[in-house]
Protein backbone atom coordinates (compact mmCIF):
# COMPACT_ATOMS: atom_id res chain seq x y z
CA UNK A 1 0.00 0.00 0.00
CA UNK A 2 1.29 3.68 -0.43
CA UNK A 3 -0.64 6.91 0.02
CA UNK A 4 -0.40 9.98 -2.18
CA UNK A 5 0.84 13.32 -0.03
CA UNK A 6 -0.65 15.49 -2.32
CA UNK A 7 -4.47 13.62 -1.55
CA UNK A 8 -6.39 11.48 0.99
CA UNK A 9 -5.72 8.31 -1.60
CA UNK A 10 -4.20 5.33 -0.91
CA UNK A 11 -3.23 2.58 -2.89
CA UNK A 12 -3.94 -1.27 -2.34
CA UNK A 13 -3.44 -4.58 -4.43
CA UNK A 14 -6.64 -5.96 -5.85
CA UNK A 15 -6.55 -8.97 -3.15
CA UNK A 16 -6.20 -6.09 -0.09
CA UNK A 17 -8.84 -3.76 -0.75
CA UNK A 18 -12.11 -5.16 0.30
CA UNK A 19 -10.22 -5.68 3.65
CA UNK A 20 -9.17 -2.41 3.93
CA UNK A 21 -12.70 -0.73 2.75
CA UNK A 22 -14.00 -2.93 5.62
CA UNK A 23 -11.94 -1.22 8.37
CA UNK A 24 -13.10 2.07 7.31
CA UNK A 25 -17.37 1.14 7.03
CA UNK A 26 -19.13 2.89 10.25
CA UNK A 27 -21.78 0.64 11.11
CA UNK A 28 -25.18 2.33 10.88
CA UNK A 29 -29.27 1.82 11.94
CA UNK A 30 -30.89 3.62 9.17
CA UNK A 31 -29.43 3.17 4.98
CA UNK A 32 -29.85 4.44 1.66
CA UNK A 33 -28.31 2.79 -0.92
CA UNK A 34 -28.76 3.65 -4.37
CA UNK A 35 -28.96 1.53 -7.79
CA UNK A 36 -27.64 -1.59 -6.06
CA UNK A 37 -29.00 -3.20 -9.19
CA UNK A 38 -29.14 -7.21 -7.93
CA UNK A 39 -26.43 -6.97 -5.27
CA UNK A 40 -27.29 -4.48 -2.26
CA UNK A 41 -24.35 -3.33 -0.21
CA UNK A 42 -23.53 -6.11 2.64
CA UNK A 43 -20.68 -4.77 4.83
CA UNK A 44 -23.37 -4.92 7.84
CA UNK A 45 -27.05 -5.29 8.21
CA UNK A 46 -29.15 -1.82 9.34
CA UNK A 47 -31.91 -2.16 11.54
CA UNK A 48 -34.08 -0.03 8.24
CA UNK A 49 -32.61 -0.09 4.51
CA UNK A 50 -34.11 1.72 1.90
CA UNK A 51 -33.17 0.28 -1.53
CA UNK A 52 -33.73 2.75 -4.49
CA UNK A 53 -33.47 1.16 -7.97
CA UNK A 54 -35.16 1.96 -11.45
CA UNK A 55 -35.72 -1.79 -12.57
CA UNK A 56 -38.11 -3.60 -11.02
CA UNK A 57 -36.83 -7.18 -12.20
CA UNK A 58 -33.52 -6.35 -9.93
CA UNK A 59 -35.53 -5.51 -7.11
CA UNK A 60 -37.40 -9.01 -7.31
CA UNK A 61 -34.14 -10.75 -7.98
CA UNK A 62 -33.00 -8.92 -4.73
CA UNK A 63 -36.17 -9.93 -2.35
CA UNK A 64 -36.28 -13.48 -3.55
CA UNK A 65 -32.06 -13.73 -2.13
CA UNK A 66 -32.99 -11.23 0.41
CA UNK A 67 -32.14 -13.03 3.79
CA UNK A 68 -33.50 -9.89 5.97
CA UNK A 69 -36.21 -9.05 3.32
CA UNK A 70 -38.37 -7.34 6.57
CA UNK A 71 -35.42 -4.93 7.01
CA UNK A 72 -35.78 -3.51 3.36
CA UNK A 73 -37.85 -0.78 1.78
CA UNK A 74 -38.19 -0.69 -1.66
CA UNK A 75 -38.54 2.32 -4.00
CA UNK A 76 -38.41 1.66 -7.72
CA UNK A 77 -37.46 4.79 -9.10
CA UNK A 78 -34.55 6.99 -10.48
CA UNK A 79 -32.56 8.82 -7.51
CA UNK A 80 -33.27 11.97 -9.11
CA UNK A 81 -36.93 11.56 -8.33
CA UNK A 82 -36.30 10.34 -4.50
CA UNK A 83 -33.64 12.31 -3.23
CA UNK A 84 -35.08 15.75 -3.44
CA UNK A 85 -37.73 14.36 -1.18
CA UNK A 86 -36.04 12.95 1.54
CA UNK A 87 -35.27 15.67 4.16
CA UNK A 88 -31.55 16.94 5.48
CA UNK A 89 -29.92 14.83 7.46
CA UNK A 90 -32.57 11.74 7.07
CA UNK A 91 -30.53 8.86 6.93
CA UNK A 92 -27.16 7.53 8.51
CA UNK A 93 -25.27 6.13 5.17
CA UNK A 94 -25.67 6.53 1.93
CA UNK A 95 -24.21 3.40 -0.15
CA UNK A 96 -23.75 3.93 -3.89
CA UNK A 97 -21.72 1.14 -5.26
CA UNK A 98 -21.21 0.99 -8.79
CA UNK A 99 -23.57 3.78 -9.47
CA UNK A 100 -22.14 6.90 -10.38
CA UNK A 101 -20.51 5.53 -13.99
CA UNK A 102 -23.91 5.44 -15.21
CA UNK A 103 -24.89 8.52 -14.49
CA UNK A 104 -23.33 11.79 -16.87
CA UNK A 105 -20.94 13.76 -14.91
CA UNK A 106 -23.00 16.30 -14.46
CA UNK A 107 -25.79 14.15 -12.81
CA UNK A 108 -22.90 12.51 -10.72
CA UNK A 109 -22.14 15.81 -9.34
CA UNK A 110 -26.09 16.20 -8.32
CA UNK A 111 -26.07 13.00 -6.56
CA UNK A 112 -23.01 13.49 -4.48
CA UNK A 113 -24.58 17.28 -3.51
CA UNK A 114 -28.03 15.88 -3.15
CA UNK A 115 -26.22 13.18 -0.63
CA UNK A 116 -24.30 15.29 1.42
CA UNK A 117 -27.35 16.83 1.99
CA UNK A 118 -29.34 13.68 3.56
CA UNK A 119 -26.18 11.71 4.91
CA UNK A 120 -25.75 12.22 9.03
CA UNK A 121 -22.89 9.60 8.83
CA UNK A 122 -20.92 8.47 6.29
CA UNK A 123 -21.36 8.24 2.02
CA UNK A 124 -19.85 5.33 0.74
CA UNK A 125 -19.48 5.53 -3.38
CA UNK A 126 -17.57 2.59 -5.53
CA UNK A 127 -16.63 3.44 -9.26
CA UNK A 128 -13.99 2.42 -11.87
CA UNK A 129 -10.89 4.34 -12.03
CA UNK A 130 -11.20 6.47 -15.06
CA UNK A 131 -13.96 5.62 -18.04
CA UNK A 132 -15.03 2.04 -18.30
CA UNK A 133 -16.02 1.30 -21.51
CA UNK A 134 -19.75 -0.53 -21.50
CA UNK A 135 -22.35 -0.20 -23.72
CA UNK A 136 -25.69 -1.54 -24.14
CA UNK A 137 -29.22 -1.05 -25.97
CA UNK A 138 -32.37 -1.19 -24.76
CA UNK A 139 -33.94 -4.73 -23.90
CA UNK A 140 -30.60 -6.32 -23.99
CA UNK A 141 -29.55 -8.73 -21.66
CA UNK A 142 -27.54 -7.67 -19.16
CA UNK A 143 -24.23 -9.83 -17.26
CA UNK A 144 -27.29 -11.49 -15.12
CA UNK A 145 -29.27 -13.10 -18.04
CA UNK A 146 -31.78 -9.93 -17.46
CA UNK A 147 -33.58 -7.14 -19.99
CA UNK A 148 -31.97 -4.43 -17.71
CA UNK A 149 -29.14 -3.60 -20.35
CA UNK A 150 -30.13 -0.29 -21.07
CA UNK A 151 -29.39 0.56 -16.95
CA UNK A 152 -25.84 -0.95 -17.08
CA UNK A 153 -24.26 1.40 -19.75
CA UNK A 154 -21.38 3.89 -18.78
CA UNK A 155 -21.97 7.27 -19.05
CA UNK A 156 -18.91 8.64 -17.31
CA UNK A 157 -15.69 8.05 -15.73
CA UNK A 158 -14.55 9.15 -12.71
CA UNK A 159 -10.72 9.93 -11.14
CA UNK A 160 -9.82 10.33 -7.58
CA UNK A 161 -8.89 13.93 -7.77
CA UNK A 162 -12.94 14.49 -8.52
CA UNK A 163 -13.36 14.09 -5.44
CA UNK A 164 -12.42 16.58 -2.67
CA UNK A 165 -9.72 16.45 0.16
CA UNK A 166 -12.84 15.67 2.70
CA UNK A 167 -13.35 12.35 1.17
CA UNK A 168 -11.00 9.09 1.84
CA UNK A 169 -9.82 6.72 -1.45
CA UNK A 170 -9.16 3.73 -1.20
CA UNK A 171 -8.05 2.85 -4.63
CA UNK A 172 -6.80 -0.45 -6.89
CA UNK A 173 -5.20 0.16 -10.33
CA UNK A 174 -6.11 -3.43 -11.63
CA UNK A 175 -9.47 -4.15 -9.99
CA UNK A 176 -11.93 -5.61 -12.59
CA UNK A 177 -10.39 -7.73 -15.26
CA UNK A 178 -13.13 -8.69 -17.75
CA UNK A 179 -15.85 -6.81 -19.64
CA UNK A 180 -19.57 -6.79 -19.69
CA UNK A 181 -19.46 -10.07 -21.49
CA UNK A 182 -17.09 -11.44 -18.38
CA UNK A 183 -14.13 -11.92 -21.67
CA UNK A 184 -10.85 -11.05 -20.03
CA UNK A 185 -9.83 -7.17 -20.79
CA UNK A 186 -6.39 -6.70 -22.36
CA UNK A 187 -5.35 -4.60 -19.84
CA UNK A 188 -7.37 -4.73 -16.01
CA UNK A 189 -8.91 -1.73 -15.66
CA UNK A 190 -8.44 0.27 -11.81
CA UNK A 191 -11.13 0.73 -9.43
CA UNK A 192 -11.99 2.80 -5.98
CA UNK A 193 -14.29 3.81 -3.11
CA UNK A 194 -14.84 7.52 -2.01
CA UNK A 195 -16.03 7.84 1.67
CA UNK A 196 -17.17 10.69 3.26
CA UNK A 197 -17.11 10.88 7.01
CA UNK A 198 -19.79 13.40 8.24
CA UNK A 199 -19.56 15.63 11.21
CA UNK A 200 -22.96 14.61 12.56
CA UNK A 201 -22.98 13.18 16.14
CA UNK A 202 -25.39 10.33 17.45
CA UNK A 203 -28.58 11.57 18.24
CA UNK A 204 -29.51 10.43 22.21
CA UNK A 205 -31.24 6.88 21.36
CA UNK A 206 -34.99 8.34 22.51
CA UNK A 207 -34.52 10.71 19.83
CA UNK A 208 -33.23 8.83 17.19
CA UNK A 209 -36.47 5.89 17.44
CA UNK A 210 -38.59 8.74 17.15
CA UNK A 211 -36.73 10.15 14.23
CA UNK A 212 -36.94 6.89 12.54
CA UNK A 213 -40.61 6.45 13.18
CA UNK A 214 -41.24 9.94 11.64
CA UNK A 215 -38.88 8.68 8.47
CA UNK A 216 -40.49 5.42 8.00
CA UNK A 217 -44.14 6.84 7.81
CA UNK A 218 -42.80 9.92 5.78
CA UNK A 219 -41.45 7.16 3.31
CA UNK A 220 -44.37 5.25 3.18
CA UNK A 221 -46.57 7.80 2.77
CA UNK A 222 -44.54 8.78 -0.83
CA UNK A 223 -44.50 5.63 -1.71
CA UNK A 224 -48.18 5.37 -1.41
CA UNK A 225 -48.82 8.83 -3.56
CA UNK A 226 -46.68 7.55 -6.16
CA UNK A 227 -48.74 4.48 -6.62
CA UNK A 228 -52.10 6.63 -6.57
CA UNK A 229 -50.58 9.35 -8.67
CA UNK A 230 -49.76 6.32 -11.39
CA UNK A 231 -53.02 4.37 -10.99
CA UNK A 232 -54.78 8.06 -11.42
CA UNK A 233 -53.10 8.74 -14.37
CA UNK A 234 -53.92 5.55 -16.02
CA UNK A 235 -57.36 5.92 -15.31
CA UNK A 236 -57.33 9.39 -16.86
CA UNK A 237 -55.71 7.54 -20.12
CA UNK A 238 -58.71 5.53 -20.46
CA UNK A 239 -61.17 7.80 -19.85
């Protein structure tokens, strides 16, 4: 391992990392993690998880391997649409593992403002190292044997020095070393997390079962208006 003076980045061997990102993971009650597509984040279990992703098939793939299925919340919809409703400091964590790529820069940018926002804790964000060629149209099949192609293309690629002193890297320069059709790349291309420690103390444990509480039911309730708003607007269609 060696760490850059010039930045919070350090520098591991592929077979290191995980161990490493491990050690820095702050255990948390309440989570948010975004686009997990099939494969939530599983460094610990929360006592509440909200799981936002676009395509519902990956959400069913993830309740029927779900082993705490009662701990999740499910919102199938783009984070763009959720975020802006959750209020500041609403959850601990914020997980986005293998996420940002697929967003455009610009939108990557959003994200990361929008979750510094809600975050109390810690933001936890996994990407390639630099632009990760991956391509797909819509309807086809995806690495899983599923029609959520169209989700899994790369829209952007990201570097650690996009991400400001406040945030740890943990980096690897040969991480993933085949392509979206799992052939073997010619050369391994790099990957890294970004964490973000926030300066947000426990709340007193009264307080923070209330809090929750107030969160679940807040969530619920959207989730509820978004089905009625839908259902209303097909009945409209047909009328």
């Amino acid at each position: 391992m060696r760490t850059e003076a010039s930045m919070n980045v350090s520098w591991f061997e592929k077979s290191e990392m995980i161990d490493a990102v491990k050690k820095e993971i702050i255990p948390t009650r309440f989570v948010m993690d975004v686009g997990p597509g099939i494969k939530p984040q599983s460094f610990f279990v929360p006592l509440f998880q909200i799981i936002i992703e676009p395509f519902m098939p990956y959400i069913d793939r993830i309740r029927q391997n779900a082993d705490c299925f009662s701990r999740n919340f499910y919102l199938c919809d783009t984070w763009d649409n959720v975020l802006p409703k959750f209020a500041d400091k609403s959850v601990d964590s914020i997980f986005a593992l293998d996420v940002i790529e697929h967003f455009t820069k610009s939108e990557g940018e959003a994200f990361i403002t929008q979750a510094k926002r809600i975050a109390r804790k810690q933001i936890v964000i996994f990407t390639p190292l630099g632009f990760y060629p991956q391509d797909y149209h819509e309807n086809e099949i995806d690495r899983w044997g599923m029609n959520g192609g169209v989700w899994q293309a790369h829209k952007s690629g990201w570097m650690p020095e996009d991400f400001t002193d406040e945030w740890k890297v943990l980096a690897c320069k040969d991480f993933h070393e085949v392509n979206q059709n799992e052939n073997e790349l010619g050369e391994p291309i790099g990957a890294f997390y970004a964490i973000l420690n926030l300066d947000n103390s426990p709340a007193p444990m009264e307080d923070r079962l209330v809090m929750e509480e107030i969160r679940i039911s807040e969530i619920l309730k959207y989730s509820i208006k978004r089905k009625f708003s839908s259902i209303l607007g097909k009945s409209k269609k047909n009328n």
